[in-house]
PDB file of N, CA and C in Angstrom:
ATOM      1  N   UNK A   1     -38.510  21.950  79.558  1.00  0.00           N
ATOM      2  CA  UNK A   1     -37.240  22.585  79.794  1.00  0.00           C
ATOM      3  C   UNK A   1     -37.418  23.683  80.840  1.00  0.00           C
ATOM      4  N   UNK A   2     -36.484  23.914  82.187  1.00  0.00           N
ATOM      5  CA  UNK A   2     -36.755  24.734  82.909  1.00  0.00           C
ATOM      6  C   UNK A   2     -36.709  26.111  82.744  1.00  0.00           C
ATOM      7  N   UNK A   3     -36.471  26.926  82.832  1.00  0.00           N
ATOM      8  CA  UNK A   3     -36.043  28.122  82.505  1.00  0.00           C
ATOM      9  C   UNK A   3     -36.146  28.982  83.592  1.00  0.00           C
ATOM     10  N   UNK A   4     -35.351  30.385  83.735  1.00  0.00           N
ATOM     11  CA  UNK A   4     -35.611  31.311  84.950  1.00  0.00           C
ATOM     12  C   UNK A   4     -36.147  32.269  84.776  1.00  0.00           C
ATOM     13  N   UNK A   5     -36.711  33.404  85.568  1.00  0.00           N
ATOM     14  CA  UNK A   5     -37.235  34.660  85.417  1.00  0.00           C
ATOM     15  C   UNK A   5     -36.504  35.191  86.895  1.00  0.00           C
ATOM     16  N   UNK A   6     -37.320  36.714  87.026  1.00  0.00           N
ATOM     17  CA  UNK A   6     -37.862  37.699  87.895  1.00  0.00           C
ATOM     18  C   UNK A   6     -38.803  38.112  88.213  1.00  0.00           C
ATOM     19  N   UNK A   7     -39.556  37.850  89.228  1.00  0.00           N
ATOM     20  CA  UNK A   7     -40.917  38.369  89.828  1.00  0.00           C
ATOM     21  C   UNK A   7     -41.008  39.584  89.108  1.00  0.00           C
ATOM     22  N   UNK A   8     -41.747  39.910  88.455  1.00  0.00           N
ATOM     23  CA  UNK A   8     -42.177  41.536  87.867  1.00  0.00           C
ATOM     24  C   UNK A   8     -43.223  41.522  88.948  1.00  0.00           C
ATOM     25  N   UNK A   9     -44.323  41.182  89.388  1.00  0.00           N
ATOM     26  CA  UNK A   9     -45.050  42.027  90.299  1.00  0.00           C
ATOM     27  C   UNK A   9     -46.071  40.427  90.367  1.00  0.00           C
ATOM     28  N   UNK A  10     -46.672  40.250  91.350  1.00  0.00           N
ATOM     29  CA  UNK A  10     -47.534  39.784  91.775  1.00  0.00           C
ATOM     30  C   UNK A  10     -48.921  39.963  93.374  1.00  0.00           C
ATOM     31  N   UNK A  11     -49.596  39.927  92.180  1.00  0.00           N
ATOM     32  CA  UNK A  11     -51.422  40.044  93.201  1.00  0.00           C
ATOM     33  C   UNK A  11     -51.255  38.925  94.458  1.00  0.00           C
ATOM     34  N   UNK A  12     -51.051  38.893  95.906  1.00  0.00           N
ATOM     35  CA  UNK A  12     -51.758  37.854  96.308  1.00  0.00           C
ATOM     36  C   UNK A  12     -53.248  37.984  96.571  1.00  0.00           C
ATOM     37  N   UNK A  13     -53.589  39.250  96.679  1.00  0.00           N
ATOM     38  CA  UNK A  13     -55.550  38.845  96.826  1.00  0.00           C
ATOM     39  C   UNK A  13     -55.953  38.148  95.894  1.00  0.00           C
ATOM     40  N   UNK A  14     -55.244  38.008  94.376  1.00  0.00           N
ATOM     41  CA  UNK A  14     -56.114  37.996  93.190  1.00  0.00           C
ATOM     42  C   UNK A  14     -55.467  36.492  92.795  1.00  0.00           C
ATOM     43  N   UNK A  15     -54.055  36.039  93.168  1.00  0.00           N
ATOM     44  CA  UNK A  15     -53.593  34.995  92.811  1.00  0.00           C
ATOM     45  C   UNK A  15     -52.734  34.663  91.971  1.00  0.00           C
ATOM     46  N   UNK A  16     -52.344  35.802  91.376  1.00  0.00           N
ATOM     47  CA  UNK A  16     -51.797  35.727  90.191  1.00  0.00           C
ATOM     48  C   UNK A  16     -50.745  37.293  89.543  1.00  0.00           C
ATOM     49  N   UNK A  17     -49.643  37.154  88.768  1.00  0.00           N
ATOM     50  CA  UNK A  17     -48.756  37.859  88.204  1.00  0.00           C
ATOM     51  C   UNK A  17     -47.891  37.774  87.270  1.00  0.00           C
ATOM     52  N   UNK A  18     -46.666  38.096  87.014  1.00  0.00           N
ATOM     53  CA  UNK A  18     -45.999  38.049  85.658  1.00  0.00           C
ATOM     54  C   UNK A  18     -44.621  38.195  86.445  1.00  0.00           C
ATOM     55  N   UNK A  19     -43.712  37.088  85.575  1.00  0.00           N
ATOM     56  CA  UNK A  19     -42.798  37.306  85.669  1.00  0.00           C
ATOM     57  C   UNK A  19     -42.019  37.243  84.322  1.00  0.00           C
ATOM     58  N   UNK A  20     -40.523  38.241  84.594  1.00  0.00           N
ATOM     59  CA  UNK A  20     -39.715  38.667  83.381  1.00  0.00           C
ATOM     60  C   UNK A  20     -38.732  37.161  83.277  1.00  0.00           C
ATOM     61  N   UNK A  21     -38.991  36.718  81.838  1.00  0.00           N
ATOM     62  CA  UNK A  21     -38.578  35.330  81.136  1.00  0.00           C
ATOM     63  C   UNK A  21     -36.960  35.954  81.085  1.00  0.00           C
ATOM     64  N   UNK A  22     -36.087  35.351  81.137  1.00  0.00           N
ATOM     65  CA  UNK A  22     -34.489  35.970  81.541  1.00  0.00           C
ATOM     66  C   UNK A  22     -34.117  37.176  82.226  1.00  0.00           C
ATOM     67  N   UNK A  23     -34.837  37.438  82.924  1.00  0.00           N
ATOM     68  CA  UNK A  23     -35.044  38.699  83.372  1.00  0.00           C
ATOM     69  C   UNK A  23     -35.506  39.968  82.039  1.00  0.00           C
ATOM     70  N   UNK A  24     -36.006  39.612  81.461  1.00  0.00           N
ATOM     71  CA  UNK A  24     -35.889  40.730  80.420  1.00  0.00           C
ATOM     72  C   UNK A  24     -37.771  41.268  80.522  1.00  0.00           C
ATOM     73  N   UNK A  25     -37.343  42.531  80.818  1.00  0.00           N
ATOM     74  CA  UNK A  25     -38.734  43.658  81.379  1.00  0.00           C
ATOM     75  C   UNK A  25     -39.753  42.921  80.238  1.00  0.00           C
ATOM     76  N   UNK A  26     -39.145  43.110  78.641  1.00  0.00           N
ATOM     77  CA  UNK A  26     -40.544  42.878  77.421  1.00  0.00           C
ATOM     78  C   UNK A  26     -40.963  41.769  77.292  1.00  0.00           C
ATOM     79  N   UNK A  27     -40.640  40.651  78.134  1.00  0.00           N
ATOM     80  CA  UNK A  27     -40.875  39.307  77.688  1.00  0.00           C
ATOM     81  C   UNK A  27     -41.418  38.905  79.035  1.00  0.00           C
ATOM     82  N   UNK A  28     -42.738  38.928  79.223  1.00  0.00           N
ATOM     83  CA  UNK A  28     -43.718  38.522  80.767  1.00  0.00           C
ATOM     84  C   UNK A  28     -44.144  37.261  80.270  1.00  0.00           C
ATOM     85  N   UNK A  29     -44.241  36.071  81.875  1.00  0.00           N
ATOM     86  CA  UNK A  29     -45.233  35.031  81.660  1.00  0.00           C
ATOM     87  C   UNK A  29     -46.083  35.584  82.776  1.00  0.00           C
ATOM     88  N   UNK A  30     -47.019  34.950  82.472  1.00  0.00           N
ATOM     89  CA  UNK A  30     -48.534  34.909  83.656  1.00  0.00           C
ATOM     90  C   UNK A  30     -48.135  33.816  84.391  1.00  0.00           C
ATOM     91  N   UNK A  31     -48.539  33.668  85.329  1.00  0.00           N
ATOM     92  CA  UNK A  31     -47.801  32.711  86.407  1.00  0.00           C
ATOM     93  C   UNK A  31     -49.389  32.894  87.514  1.00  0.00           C
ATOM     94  N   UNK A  32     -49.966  31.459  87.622  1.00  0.00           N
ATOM     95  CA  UNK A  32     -50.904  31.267  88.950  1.00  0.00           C
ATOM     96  C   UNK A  32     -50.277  30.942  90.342  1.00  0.00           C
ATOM     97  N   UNK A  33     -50.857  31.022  91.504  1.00  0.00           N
ATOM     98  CA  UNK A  33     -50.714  30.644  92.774  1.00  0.00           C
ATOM     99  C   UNK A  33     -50.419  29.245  92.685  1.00  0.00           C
ATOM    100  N   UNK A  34     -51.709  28.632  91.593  1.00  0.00           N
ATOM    101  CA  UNK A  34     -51.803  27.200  91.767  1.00  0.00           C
ATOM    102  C   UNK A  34     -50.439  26.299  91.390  1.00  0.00           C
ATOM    103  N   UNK A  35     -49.472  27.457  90.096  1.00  0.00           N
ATOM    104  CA  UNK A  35     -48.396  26.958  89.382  1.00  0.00           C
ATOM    105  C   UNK A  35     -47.139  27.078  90.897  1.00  0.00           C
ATOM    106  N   UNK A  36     -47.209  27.417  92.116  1.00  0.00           N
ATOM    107  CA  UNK A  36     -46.337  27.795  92.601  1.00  0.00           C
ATOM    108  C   UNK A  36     -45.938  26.408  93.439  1.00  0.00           C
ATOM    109  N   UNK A  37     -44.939  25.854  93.212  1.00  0.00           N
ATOM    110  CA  UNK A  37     -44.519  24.181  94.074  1.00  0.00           C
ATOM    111  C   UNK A  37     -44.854  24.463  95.215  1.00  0.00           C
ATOM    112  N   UNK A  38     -45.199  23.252  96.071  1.00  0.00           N
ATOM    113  CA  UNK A  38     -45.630  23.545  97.539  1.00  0.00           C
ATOM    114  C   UNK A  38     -44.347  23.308  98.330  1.00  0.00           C
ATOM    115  N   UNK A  39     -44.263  24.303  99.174  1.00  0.00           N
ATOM    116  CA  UNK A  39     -42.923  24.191 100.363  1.00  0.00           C
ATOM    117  C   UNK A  39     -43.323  24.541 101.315  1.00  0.00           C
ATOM    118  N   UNK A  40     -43.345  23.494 102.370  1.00  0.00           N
ATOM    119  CA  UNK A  40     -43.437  23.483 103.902  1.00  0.00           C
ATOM    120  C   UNK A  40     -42.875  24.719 104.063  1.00  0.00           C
ATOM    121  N   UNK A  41     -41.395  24.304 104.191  1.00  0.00           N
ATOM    122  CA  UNK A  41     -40.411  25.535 104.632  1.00  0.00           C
ATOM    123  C   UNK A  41     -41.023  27.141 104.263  1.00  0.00           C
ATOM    124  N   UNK A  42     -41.307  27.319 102.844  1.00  0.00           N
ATOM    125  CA  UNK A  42     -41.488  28.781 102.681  1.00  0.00           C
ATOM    126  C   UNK A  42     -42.870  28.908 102.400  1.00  0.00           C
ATOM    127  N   UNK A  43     -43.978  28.243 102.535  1.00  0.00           N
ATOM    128  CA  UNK A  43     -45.233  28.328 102.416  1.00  0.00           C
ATOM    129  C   UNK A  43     -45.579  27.649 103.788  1.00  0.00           C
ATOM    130  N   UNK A  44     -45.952  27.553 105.086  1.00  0.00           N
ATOM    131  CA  UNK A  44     -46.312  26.914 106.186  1.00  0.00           C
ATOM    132  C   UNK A  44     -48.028  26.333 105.958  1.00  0.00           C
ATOM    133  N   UNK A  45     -48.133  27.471 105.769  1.00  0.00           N
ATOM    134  CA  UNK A  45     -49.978  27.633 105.804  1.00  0.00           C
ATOM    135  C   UNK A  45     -50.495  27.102 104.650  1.00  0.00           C
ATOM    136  N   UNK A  46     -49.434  26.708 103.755  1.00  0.00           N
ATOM    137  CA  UNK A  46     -49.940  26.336 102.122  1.00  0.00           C
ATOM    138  C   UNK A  46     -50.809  27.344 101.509  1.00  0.00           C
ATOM    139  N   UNK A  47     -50.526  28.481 101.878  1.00  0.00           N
ATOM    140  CA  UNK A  47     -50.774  30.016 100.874  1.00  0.00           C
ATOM    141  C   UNK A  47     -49.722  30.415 100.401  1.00  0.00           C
ATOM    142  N   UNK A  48     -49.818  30.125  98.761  1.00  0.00           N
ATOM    143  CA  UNK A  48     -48.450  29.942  98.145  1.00  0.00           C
ATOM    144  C   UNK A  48     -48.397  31.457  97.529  1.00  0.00           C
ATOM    145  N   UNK A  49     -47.686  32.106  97.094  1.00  0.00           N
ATOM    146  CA  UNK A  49     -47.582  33.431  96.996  1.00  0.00           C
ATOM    147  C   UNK A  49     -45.548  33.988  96.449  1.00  0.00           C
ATOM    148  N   UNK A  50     -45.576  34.954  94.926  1.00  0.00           N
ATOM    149  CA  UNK A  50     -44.155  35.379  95.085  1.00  0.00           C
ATOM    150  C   UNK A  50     -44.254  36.891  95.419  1.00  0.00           C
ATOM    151  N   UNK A  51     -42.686  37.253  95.602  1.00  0.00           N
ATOM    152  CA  UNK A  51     -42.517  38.836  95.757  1.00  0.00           C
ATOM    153  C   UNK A  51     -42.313  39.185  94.661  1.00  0.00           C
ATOM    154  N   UNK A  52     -42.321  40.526  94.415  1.00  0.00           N
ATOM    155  CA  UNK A  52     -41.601  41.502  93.582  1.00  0.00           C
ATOM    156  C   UNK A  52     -39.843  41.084  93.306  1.00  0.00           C
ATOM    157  N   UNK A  53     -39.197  40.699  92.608  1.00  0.00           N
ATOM    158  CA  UNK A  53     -37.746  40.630  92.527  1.00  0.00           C
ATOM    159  C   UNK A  53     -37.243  38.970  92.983  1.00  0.00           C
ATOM    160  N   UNK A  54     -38.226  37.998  93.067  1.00  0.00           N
ATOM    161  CA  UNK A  54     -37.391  37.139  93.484  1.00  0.00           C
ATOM    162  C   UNK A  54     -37.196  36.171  92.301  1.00  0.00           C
ATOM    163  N   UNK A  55     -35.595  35.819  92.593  1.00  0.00           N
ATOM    164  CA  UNK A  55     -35.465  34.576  90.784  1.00  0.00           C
ATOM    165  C   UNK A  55     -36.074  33.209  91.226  1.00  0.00           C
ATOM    166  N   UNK A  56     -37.055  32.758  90.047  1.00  0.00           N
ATOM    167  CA  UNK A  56     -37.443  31.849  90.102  1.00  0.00           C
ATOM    168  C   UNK A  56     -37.520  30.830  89.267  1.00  0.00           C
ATOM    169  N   UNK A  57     -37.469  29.776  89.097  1.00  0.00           N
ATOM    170  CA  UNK A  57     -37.272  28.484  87.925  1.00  0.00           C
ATOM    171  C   UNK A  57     -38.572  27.784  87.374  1.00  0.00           C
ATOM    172  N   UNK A  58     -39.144  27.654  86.683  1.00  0.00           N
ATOM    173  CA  UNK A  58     -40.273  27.479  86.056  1.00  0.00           C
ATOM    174  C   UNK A  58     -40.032  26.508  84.904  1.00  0.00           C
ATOM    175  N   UNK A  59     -41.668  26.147  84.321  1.00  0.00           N
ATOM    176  CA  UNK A  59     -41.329  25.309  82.941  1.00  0.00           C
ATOM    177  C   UNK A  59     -42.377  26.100  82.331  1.00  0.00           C
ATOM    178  N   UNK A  60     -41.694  26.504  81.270  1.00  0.00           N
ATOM    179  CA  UNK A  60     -42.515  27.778  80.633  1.00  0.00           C
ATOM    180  C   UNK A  60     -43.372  26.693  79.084  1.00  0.00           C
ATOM    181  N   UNK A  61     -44.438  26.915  79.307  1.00  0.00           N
ATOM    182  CA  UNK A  61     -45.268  26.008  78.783  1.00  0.00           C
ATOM    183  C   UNK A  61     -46.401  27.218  77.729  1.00  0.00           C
ATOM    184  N   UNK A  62     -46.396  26.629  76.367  1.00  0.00           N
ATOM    185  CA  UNK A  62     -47.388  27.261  75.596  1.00  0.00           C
ATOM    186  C   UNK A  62     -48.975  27.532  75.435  1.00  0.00           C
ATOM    187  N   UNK A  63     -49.213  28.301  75.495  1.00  0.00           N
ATOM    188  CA  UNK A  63     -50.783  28.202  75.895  1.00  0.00           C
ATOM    189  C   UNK A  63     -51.537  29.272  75.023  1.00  0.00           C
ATOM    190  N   UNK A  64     -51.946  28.026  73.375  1.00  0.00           N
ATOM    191  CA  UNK A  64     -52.554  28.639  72.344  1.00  0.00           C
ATOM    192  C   UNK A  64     -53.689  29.189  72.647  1.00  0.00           C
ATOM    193  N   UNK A  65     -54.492  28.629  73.446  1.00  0.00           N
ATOM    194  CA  UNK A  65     -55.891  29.136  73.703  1.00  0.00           C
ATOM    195  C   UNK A  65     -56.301  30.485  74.490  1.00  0.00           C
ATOM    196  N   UNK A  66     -55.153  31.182  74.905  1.00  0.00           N
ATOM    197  CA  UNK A  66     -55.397  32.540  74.914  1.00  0.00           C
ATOM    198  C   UNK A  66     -54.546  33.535  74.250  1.00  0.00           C
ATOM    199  N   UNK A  67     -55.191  34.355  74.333  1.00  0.00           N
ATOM    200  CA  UNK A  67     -54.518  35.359  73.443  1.00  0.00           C
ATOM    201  C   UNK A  67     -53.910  36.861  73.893  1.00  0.00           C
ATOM    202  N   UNK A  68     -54.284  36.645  75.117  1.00  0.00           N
ATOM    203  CA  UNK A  68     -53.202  37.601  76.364  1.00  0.00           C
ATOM    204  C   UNK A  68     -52.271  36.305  77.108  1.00  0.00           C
ATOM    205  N   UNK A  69     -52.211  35.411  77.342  1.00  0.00           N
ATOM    206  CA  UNK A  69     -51.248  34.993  77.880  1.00  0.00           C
ATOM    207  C   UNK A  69     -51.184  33.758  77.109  1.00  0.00           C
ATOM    208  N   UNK A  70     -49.905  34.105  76.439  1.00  0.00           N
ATOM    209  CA  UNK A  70     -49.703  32.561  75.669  1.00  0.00           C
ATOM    210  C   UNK A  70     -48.698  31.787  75.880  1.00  0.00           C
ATOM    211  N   UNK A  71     -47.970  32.764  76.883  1.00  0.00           N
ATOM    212  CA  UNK A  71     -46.808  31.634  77.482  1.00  0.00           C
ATOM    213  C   UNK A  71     -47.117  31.806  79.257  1.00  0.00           C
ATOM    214  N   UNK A  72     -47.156  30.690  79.921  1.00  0.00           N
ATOM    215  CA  UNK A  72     -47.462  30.777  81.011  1.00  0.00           C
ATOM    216  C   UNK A  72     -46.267  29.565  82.206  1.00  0.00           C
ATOM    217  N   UNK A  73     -46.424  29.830  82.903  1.00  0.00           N
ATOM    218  CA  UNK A  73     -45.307  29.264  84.163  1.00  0.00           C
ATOM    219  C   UNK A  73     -46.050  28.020  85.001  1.00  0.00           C
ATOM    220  N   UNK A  74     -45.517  27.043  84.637  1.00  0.00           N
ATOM    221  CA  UNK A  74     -45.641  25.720  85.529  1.00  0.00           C
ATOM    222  C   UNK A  74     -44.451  25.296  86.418  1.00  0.00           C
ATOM    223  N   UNK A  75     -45.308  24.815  87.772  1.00  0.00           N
ATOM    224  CA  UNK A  75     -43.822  23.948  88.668  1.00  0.00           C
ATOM    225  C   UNK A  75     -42.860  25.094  88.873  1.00  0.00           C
ATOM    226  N   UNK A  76     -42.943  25.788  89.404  1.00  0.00           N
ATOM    227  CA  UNK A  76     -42.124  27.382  89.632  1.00  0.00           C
ATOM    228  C   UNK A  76     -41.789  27.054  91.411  1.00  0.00           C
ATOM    229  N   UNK A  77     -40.614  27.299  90.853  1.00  0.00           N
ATOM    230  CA  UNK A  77     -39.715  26.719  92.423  1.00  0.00           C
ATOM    231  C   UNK A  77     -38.970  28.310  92.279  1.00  0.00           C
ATOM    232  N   UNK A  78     -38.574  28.908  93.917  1.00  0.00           N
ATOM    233  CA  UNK A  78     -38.559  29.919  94.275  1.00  0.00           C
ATOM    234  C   UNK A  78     -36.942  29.738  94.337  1.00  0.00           C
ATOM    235  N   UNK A  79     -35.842  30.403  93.574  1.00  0.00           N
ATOM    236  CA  UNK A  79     -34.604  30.403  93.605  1.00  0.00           C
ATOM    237  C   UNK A  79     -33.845  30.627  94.719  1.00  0.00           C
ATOM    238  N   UNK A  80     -34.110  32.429  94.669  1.00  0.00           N
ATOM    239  CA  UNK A  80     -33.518  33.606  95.785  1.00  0.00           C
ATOM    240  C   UNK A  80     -34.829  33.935  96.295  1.00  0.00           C
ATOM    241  N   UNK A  81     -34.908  34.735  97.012  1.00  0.00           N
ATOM    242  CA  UNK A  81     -35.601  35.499  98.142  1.00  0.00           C
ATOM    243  C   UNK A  81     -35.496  36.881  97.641  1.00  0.00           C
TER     244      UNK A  81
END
């Protein structure tokens, strides 16, 4: 099931960040570079990367095996800008 967020903040040196699950500040997923869809158009170089504030659509997927990030972001297509 898709669902949306808000960029809360993301690393590109490091690859990785959190975004707010309905926009809501207390509810973060962890989200990889690798989870980010590839787009010619807004990725050229295929260095995939989000901003701070942009809405994005994801499939928010469970992930028992850790215990800091147990909900995490797959297939994350970039909404707004």
């Amino acid at each position: 099931m898709k669902r949306e967020g808000i960029v809360k903040w993301f690393k590109e040196e490091k690859g990785y960040g959190r975004i707010m699950l309905d926009g809501e500040d207390g509810n973060l997923v962890f989200v990889h570079f690798s989870s980010i869809s590839p787009n010619e158009e807004v990725f050229p170089n295929e260095f995939r990367y989000l901003k701070q504030g942009q809405k994005v659509s994801f499939d928010l997927i469970e992930n028992p095996n850790s215990p800091d990030q147990k909900q995490v972001a797959e297939n994350v297509i970039i909404i707004t800008e």
